[in-house]
C-alpha atoms as a PDB file:
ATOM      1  CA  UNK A   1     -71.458 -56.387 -77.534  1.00  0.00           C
ATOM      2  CA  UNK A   2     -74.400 -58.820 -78.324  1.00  0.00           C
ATOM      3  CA  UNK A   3     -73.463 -62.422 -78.661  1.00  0.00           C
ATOM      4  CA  UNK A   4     -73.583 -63.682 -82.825  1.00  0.00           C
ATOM      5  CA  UNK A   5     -76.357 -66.756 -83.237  1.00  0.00           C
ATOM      6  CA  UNK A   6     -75.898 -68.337 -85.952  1.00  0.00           C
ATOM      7  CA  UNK A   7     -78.418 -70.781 -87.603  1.00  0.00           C
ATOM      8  CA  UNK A   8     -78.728 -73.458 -90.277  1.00  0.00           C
ATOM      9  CA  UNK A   9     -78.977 -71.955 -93.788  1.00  0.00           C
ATOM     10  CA  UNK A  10     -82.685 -72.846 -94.820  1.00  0.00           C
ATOM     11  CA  UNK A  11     -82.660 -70.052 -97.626  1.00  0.00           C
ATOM     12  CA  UNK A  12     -83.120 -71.443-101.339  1.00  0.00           C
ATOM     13  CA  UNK A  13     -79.582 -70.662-101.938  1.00  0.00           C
ATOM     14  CA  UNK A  14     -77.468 -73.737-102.688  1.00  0.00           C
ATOM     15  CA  UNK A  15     -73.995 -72.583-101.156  1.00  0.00           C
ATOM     16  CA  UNK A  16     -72.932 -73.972 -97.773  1.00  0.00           C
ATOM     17  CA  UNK A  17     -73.182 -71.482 -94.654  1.00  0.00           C
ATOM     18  CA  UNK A  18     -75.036 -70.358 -91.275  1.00  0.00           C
ATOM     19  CA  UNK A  19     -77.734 -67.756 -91.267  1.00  0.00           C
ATOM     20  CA  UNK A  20     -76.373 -64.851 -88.883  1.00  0.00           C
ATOM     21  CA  UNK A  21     -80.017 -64.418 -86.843  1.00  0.00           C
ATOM     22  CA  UNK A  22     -78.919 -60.111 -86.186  1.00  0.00           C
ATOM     23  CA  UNK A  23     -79.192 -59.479 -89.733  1.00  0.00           C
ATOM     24  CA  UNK A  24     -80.086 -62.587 -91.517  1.00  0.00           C
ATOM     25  CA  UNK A  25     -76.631 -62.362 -93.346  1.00  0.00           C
ATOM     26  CA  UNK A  26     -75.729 -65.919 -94.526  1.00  0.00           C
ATOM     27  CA  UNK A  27     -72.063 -66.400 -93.527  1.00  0.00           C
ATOM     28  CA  UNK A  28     -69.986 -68.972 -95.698  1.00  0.00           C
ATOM     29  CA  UNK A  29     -66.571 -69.907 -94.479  1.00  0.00           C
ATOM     30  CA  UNK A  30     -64.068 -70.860 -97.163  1.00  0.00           C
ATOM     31  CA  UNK A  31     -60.360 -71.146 -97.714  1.00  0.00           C
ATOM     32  CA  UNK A  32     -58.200 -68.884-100.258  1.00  0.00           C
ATOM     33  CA  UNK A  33     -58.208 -72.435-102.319  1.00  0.00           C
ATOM     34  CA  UNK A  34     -61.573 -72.460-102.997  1.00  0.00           C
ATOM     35  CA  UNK A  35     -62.389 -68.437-102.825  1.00  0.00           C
ATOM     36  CA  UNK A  36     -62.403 -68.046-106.618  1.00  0.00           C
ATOM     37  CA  UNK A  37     -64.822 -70.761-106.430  1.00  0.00           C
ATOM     38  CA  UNK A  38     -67.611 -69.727-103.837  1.00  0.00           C
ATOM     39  CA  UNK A  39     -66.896 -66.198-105.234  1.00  0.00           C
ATOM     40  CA  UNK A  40     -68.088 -67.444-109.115  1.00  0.00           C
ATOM     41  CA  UNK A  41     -71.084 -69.814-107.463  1.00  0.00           C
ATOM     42  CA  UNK A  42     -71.913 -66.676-105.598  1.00  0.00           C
ATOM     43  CA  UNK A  43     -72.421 -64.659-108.956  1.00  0.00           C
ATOM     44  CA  UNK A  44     -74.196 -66.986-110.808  1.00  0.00           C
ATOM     45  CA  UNK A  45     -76.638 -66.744-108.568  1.00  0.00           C
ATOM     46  CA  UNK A  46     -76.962 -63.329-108.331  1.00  0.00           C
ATOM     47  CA  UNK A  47     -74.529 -61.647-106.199  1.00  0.00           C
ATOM     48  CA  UNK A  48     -73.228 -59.411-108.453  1.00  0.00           C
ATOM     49  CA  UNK A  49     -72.064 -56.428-106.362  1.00  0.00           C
ATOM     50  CA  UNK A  50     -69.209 -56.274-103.431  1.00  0.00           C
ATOM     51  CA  UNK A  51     -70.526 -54.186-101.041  1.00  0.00           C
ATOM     52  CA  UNK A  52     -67.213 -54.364 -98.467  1.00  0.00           C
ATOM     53  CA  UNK A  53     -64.445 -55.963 -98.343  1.00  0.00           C
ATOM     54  CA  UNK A  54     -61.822 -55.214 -95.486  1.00  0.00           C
ATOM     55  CA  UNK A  55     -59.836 -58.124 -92.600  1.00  0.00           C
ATOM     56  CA  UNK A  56     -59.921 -58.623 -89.211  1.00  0.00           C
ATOM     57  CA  UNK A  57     -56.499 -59.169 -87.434  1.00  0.00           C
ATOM     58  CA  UNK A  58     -56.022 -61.048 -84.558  1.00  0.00           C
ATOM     59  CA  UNK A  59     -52.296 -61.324 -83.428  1.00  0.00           C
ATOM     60  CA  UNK A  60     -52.703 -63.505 -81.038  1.00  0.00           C
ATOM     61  CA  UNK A  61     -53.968 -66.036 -82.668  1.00  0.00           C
ATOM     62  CA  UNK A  62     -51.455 -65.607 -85.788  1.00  0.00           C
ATOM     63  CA  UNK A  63     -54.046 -64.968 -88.398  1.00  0.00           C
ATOM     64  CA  UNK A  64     -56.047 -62.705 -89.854  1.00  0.00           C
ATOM     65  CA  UNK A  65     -59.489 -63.120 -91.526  1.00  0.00           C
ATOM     66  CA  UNK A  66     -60.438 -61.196 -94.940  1.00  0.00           C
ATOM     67  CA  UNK A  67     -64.284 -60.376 -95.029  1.00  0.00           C
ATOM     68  CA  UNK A  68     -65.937 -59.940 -97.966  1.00  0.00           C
ATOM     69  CA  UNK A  69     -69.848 -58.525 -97.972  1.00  0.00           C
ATOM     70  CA  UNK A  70     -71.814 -59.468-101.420  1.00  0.00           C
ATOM     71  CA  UNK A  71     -75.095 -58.398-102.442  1.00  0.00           C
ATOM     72  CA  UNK A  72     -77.470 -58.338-105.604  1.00  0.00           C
ATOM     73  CA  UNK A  73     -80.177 -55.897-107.096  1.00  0.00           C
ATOM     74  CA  UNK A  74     -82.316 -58.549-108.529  1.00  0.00           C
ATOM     75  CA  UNK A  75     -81.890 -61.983-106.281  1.00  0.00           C
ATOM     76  CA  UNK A  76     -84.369 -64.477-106.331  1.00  0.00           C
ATOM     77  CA  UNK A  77     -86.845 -65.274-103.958  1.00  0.00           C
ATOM     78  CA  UNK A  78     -85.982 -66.637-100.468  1.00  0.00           C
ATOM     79  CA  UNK A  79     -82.154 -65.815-100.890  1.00  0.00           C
ATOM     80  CA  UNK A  80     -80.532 -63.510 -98.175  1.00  0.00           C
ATOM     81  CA  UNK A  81     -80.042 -60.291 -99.473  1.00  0.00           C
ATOM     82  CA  UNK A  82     -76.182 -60.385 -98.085  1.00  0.00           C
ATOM     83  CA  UNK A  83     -73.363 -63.019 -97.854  1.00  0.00           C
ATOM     84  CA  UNK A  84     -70.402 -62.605 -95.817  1.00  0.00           C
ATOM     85  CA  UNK A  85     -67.615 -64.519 -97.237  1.00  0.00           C
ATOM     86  CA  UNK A  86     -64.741 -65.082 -94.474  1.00  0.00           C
ATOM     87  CA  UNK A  87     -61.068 -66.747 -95.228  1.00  0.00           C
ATOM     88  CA  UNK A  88     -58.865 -67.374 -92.509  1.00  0.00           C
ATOM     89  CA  UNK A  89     -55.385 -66.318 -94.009  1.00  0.00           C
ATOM     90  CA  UNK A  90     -51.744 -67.063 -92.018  1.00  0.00           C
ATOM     91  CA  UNK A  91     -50.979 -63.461 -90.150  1.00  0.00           C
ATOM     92  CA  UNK A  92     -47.605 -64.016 -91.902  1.00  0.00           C
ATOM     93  CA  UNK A  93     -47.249 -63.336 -95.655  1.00  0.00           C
ATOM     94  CA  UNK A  94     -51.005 -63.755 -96.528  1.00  0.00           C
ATOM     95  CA  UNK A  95     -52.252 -64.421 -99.696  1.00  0.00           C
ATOM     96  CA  UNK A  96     -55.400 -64.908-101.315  1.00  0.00           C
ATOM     97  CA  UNK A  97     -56.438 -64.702-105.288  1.00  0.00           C
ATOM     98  CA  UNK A  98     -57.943 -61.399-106.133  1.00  0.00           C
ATOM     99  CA  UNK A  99     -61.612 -61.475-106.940  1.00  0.00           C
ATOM    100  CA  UNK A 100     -61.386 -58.470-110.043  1.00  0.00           C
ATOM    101  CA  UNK A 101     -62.272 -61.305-112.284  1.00  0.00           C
ATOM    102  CA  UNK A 102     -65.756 -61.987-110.808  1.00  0.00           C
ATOM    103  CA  UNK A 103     -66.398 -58.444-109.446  1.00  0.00           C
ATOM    104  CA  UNK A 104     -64.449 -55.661-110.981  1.00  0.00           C
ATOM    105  CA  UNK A 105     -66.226 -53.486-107.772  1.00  0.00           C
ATOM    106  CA  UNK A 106     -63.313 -54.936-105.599  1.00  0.00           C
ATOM    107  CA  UNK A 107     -60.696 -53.407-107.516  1.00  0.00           C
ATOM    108  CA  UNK A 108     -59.551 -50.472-104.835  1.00  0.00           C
ATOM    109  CA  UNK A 109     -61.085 -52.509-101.864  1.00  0.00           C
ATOM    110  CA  UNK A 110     -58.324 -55.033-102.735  1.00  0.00           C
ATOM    111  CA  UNK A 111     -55.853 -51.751-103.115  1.00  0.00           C
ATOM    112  CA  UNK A 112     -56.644 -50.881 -99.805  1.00  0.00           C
ATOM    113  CA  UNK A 113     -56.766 -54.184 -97.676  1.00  0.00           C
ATOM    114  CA  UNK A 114     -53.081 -54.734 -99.420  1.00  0.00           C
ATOM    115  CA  UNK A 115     -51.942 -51.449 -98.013  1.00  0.00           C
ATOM    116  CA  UNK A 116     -53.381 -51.783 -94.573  1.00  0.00           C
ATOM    117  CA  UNK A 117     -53.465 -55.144 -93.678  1.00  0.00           C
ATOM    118  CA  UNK A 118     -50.585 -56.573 -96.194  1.00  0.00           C
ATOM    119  CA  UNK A 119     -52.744 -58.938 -97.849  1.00  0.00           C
ATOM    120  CA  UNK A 120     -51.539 -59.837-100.878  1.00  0.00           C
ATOM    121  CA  UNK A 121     -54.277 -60.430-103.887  1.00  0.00           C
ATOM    122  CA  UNK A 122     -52.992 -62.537-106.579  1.00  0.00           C
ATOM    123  CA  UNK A 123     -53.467 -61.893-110.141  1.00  0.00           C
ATOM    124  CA  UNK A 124     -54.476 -58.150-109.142  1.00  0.00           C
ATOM    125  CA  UNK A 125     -53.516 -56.248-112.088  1.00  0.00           C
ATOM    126  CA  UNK A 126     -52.195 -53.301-109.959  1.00  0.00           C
ATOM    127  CA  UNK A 127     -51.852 -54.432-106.513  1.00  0.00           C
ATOM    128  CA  UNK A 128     -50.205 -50.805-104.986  1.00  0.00           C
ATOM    129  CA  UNK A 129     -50.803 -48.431-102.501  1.00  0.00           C
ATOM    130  CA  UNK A 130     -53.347 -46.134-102.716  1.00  0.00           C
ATOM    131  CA  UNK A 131     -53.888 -43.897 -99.741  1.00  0.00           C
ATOM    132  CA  UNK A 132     -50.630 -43.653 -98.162  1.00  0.00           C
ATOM    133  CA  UNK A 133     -46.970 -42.750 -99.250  1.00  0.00           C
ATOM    134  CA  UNK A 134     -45.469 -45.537-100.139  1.00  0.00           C
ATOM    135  CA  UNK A 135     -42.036 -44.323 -99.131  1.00  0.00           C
ATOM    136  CA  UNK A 136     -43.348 -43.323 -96.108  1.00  0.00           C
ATOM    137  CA  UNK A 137     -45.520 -46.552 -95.001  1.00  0.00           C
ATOM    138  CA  UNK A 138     -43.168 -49.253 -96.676  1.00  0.00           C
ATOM    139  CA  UNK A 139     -43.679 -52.490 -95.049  1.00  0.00           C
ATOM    140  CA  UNK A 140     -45.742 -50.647 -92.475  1.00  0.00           C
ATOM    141  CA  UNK A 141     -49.323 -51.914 -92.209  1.00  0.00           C
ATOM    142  CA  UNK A 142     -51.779 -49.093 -90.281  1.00  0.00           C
ATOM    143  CA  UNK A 143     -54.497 -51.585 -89.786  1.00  0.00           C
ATOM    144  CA  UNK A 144     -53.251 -54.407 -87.792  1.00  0.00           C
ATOM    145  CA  UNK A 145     -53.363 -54.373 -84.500  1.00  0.00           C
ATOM    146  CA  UNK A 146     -49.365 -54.016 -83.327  1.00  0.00           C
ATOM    147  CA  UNK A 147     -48.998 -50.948 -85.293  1.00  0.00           C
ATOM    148  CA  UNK A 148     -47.525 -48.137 -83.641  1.00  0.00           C
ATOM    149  CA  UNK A 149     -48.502 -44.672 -84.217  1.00  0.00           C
ATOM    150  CA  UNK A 150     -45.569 -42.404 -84.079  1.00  0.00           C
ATOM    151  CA  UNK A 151     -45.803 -39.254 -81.659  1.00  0.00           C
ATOM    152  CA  UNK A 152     -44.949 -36.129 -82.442  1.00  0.00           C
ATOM    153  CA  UNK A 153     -45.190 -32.483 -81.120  1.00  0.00           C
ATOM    154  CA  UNK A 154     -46.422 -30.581 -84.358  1.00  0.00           C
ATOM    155  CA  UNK A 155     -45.739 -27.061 -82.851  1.00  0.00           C
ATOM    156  CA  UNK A 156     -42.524 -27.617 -82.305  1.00  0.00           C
ATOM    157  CA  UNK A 157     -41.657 -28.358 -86.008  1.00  0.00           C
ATOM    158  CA  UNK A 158     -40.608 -25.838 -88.157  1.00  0.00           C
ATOM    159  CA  UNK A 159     -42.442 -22.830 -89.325  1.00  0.00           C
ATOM    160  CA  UNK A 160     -45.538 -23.490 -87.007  1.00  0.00           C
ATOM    161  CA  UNK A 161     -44.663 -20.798 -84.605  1.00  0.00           C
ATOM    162  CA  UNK A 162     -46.772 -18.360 -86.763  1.00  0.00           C
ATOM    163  CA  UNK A 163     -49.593 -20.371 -86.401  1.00  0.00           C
ATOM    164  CA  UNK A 164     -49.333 -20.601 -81.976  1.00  0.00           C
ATOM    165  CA  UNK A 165     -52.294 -18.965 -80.494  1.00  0.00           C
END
């Protein structure tokens, strides 16, 4: 994997970060305090669209980090055409507030991180599971790194032996 270089931020946009030199992302670190914040400075200036928004675990290190990717149609002049916004949340009971009040585009993205990761997006106005059985996947989070999948031989359950070769 090529090594990250990350540079000062000499674009015209007036938000703190380092300019990613692979894709000329500029990546702005912030805490789930100020997230609403960057978030609404963010759209003001254009970013109006959330183009991802997902986490990287990291057990070892007891934290996780959610990673949004914002983007606008019309920005101005000199201003990256992506941000990465990264918050370092505690791998235990993580919580951040939900960003459907600036972009209503990270309505299911939220859905989903909650599901798989466990993040929890406050003031998300229906913060549930949306891919898996709930039942099935309570408390069970598919996208962090200790999750076990569960073998099973699915010819030996029943009625499959019609279906043997």
């Amino acid at each position: 994997m090529a090594e990250e270089t990350e540079v000062k931020n000499e674009t015209k946009l007036p938000i703190e970060g380092s300019l990613r030199k692979s894709d000329q992302a500029l990546v702005v670190k912030t805490t789930p305090q100020e997230l609403l914040d960057t978030a609404n400075k963010l759209k003001e200036q254009g970013y109006t669209t959330v183009v991802s928004l997902s986490a990287v675990d990291y057990p070892k290190d007891g934290k996780m980090t959610l990673i949004v990717h914002v983007t606008g149609y019309d920005l101005p002049p000199g201003y990256p055409k992506m941000v990465e916004i990264q918050v370092d949340l505690p791998r235990e009971n993580p919580k951040v507030p939900s960003l459907i009040n600036v972009w209503t585009s990270v309505d299911f993205q939220e859905r989903e991180a909650f599901e798989m990761f466990g993040i929890t997006f406050e003031g998300h106005p229906d913060l549930r599971h949306i891919l898996l059985d709930p039942e099935e996947f309570k408390d069970l989070r598919p996208l962090r790194k200790d999750f076990v999948v569960k073998e099973e031989n699915i010819m030996l359950k029943e009625n499959w032996g019609d279906y043997r070769g």
